[in-house]
Structures are given as structure tokens and as C-alpha cells.
Protein backbone atom coordinates (compact mmCIF):
# COMPACT_ATOMS: atom_id res chain seq x y z
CA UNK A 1 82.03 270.05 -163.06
CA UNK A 2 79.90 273.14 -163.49
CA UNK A 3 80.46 275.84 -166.18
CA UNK A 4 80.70 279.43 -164.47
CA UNK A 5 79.32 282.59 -164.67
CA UNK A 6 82.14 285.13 -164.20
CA UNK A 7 80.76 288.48 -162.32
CA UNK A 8 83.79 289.68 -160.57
CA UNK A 9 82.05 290.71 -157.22
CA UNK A 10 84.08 288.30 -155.30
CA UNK A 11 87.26 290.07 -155.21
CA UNK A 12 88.08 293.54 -154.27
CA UNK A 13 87.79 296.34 -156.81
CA UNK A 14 90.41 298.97 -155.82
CA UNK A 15 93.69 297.18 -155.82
CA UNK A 16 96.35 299.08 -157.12
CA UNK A 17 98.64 297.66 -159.49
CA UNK A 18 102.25 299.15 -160.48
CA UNK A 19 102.58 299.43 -164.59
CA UNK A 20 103.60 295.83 -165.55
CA UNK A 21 101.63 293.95 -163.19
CA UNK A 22 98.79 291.59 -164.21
CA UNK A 23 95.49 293.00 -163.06
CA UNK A 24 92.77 290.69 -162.02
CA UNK A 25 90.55 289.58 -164.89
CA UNK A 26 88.29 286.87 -165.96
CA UNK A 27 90.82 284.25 -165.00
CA UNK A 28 91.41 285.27 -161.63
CA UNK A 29 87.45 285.38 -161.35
CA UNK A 30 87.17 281.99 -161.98
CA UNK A 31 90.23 281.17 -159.46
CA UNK A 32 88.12 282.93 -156.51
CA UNK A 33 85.53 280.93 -157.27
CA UNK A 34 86.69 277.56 -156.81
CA UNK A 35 88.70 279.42 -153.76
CA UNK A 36 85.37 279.92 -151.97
CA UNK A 37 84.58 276.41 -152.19
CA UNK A 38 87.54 275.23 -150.54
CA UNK A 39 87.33 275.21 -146.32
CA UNK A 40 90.11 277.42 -145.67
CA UNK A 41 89.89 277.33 -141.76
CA UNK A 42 91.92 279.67 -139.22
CA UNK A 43 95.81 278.83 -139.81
CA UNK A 44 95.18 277.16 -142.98
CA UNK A 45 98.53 277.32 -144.78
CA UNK A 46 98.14 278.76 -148.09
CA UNK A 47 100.79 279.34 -151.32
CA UNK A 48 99.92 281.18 -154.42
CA UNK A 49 102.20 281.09 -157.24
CA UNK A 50 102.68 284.21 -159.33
CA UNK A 51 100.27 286.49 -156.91
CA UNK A 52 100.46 289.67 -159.38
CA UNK A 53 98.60 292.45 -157.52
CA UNK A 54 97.91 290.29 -154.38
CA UNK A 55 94.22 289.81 -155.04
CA UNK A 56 93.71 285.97 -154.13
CA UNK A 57 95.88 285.49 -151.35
CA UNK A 58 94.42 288.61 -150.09
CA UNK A 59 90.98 287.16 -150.45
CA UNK A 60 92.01 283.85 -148.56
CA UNK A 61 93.99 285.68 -146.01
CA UNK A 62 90.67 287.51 -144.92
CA UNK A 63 89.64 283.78 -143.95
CA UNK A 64 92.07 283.82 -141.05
CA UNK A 65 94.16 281.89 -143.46
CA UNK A 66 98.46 281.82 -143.18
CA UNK A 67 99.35 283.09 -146.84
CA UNK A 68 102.61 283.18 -148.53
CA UNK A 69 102.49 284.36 -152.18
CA UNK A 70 105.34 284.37 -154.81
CA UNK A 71 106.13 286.16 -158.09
CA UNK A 72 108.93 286.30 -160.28
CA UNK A 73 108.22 290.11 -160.97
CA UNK A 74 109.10 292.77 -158.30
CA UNK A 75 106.77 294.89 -159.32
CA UNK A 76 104.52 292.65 -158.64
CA UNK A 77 106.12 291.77 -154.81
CA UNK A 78 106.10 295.62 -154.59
CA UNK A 79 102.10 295.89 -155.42
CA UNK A 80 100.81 292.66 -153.39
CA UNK A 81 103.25 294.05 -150.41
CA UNK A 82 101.44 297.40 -150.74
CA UNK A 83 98.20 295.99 -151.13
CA UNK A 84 98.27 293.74 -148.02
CA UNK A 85 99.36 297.18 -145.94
CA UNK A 86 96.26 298.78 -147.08
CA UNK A 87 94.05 295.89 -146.74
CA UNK A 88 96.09 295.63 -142.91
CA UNK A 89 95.68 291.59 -143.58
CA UNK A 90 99.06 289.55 -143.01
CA UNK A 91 100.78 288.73 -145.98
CA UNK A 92 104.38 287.02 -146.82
CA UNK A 93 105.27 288.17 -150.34
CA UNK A 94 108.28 286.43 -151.72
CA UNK A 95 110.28 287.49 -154.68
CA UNK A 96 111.71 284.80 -157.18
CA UNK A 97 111.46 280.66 -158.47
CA UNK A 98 108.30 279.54 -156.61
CA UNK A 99 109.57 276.03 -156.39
CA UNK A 100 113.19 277.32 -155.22
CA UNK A 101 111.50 280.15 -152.58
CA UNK A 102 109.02 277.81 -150.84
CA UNK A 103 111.90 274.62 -150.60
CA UNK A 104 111.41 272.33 -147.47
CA UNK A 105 108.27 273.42 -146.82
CA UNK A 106 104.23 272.57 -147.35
CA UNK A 107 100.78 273.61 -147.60
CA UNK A 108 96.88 273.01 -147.03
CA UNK A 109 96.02 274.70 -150.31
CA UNK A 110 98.10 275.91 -153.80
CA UNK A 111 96.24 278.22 -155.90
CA UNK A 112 97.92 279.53 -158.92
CA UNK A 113 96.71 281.69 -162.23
CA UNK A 114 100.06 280.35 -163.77
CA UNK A 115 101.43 282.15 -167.41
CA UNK A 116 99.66 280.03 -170.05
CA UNK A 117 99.68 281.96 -173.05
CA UNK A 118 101.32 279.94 -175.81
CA UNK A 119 103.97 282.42 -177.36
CA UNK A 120 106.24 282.36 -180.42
CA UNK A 121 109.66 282.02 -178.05
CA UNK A 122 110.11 278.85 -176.16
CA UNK A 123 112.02 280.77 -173.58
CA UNK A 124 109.97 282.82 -170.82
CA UNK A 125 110.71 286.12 -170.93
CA UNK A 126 112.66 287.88 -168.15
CA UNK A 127 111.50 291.03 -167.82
CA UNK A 128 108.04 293.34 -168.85
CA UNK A 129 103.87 292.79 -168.46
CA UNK A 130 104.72 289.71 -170.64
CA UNK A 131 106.21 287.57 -167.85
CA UNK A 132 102.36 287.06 -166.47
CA UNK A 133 101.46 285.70 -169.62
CA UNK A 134 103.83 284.35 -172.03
CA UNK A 135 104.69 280.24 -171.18
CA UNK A 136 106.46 278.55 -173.96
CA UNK A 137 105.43 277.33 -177.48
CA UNK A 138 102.35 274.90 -175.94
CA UNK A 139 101.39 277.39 -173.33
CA UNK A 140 102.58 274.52 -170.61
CA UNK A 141 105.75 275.22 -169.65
CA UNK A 142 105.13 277.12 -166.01
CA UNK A 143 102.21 274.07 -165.99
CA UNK A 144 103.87 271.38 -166.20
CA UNK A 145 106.74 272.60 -163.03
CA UNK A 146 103.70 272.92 -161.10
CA UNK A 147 102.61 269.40 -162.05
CA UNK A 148 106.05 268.01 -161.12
CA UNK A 149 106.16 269.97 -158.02
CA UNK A 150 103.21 270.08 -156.18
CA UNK A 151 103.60 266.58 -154.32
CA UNK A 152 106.72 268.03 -152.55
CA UNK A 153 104.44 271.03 -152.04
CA UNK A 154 101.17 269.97 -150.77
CA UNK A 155 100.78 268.48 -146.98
CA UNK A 156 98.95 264.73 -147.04
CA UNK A 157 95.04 265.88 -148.04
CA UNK A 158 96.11 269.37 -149.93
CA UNK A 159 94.23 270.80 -152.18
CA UNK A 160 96.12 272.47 -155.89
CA UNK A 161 94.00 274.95 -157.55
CA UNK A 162 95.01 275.88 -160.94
CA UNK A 163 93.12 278.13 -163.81
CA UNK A 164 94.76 277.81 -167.57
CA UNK A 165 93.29 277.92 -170.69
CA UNK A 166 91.77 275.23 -172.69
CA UNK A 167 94.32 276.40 -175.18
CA UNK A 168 96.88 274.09 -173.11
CA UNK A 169 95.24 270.87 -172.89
CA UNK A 170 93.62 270.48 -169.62
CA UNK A 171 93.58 266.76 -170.10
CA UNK A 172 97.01 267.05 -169.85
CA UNK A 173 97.27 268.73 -166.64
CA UNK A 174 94.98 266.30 -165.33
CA UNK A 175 96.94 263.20 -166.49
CA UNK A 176 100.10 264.76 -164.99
CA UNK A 177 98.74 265.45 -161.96
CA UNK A 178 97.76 261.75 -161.92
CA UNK A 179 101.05 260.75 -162.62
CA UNK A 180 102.71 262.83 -159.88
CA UNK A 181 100.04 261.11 -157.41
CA UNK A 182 97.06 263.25 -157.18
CA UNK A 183 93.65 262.96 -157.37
CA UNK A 184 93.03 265.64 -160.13
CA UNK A 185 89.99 266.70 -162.46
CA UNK A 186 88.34 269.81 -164.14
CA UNK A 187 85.94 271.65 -161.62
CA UNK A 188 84.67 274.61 -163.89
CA UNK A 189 84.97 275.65 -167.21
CA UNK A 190 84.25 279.44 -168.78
CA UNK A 191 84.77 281.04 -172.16
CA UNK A 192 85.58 284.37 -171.90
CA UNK A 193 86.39 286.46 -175.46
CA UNK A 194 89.98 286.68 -176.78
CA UNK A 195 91.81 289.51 -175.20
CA UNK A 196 94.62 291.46 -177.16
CA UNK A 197 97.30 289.24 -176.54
CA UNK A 198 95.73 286.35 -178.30
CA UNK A 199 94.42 288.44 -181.02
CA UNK A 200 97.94 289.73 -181.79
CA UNK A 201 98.80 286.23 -182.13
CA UNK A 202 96.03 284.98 -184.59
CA UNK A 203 97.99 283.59 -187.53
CA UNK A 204 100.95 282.23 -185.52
CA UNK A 205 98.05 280.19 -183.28
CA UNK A 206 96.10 279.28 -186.22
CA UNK A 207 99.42 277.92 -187.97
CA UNK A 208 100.36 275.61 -185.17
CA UNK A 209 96.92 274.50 -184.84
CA UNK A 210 96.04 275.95 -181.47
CA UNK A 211 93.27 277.35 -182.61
CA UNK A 212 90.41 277.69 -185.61
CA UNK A 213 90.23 280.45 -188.21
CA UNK A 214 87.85 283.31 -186.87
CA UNK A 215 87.69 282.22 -183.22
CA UNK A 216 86.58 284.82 -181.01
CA UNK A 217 86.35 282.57 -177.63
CA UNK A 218 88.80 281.23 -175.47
CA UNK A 219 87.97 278.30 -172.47
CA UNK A 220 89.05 279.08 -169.02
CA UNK A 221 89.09 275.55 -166.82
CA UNK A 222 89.95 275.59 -163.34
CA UNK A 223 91.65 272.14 -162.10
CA UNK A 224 91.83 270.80 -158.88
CA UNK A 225 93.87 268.18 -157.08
CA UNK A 226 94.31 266.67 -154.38
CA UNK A 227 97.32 264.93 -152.48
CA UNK A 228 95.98 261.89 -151.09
């Protein structure tokens, strides 16, 4: 396991992102990283769930890799559709339920920067910025479908690459990865300073325990898994 430096040179710099749409930050930093690690060769079949502006599908399709990306938000769609035309790299953008869109069918590598933000409503949201962040009262509920689905996702030898917060319970994640059949473990862990969202939340998170009076510091941990 190695703990990361984040400094954002691995991913392009002028993607454009529609209002709404979650713009790469220190998450998706850490999500490139363990990316580059992975041997994506020509043809590689690749899925990323909720793909937001486009940036790390875009960054494996320049491998030669075959890319499909999904997101729930069509601005979103819009922006990683837009982005792949300027980039001119192939790109199959689906709108809607990740599990539902990608049925029947399998892949050599799942990456995924999932919504993992613990939030005051146990329902997701259906609409606004909130969608790429907001995930249930533990922060685990987009986490845990991608537990449960990823064996019916991931050909014999995939690889699932997920970033969340420590916030969740990585152990977790790991033990339910376990349980669905994969080999699964924390690769990389960062702490990055609380962004607004969390901050807005300080007294709910501190009153459900989630997290200490006065902390300024939030672990990223990237999982991976494997299919064996």
C-alpha cells in the first residue's frame, strides 16, 4: 500500500465541464494513479461508473483502450461526449443505472470515483451538482451496488478500481468485495483537506460520529480488486 502524493499532472487540464458536473479533483487524482499502474493493453475493455467530465476514461482510452463510461447525469453524458470529440479519442458515453446500462456484458478493468459523501437524506438525490456527491446516511450506498455487482461485471482476472473516502469504512468495501469473490485490498491512501461540502456538514457528521470535533482532513483510499 503506498500513501500518495496528489500533483494532478496526470490528467488533462482543459476539460470543459457543463454547470453541474463534477470537475476532476483530488479524488480523481488519486484514481489516475492507480489507473497508470494497471496494463491497459490495445482493446482492453474498460467501464467507468459515473465518468462526470470524461477525464479517466479519456485518459485510459489514449492507451488504445475500448471505453464505455456511464453517468446518471446528462450533463455529465453531454460534457464527457463533448470532451471525447475534442480529444478525437473513441468514447461510448451512456446515460442512466450503471448496473442496468452495461447488463449482459463484461470488462478487463472498472474504475469508478463513486458518490461517497455521507448526507443527511438516505435517498440519492435526482437531480443538481449534488448527485456526484451525496450517497446515503453512511456514505455507502452507490458502494455497496458496486460491491454486489462487480462479479457479474468483471471478465475472469478483472481488475475494480474504486476511490472513496475513509469516511465510509474502507474495511468494509474490502470485506464485501471478499464476500462477492474478489481478491480486494487498499492500494493508496491520501488526505486531502475538507472541501465545502463536508464543512457545511460539520455538526450533522460530528453528531453521528463520522467524524472528530475540529477536523480539517479527510482520507482518500483507492481499493482494488480483482476477479479471480
Amino acid at each position: 500500500m503506498s500513501s500518495t502524493t496528489l500533483t494532478g499532472g496526470m490528467l488533462r487540464a482543459d476539460l470543459i465541464a457543463l454547470p453541474g458536473v463534477y470537475r476532476p479533483q483530488g479524488d480523481t487524482h488519486l484514481l489516475a494513479a492507480a489507473l497508470a499502474d494497471e496494463d491497459l493493453g490495445p482493446r482492453s475493455n474498460v467501464l467507468e461508473i459515473g465518468t462526470g467530465t470524461g477525464a479517466l476514461a479519456l485518459h485510459a482510452a489514449r492507451s488504445g483502450a475500448v471505453v464505455t463510461a456511464v453517468d446518471v447525469s446528462w450533463p455529465a453524458v453531454v460534457t464527457a461526449r463533448i470532451n471525447a470529440l475534442r480529444r478525437r479519442l473513441p468514447l461510448h458515453v451512456l446515460h442512466g443505472d450503471f448496473a442496468e446500462r452495461t447488463a449482459g456484458r463484461r470488462f478487463d478493468l472498472v474504475m469508478t470515483n463513486p458518490p461517497y459523501v455521507p448526507a443527511p437524506s438516505a435517498r440519492l438525490p435526482s437531480h443538481g451538482p449534488q448527485r456526484a456527491w451525496d450517497a446515503g446516511l453512511d456514505g455507502r450506498t452507490v458502494i455497496d451496488r458496486v460491491c454486489a455487482t462487480a462479479p457479474a461485471l468483471l471478465n475472469p482476472g478483472g481488475v475494480l478500481l474504486m476511490v472513496h473516502s475513509g469516511m465510509c469504512g474502507p474495511e468494509t468495501t474490502v470485506q464485501r468485495l471478499a464476500a462477492a469473490g474478489l481478491s480486494a485490498g487498499v492500494t493508496a491512501r491520501v488526505s486531502v483537506p475538507w472541501g465545502p461540502v463536508l464543512r457545511s456538514r460539520r455538526a450533522w457528521l460530528e453528531g453521528r460520529g463520522l467524524a472528530r470535533a475540529a477536523e480539517e482532513w479527510e482520507e482518500l483510499v483507492v481499493i482494488r480488486a480483482q476477479y479471480l
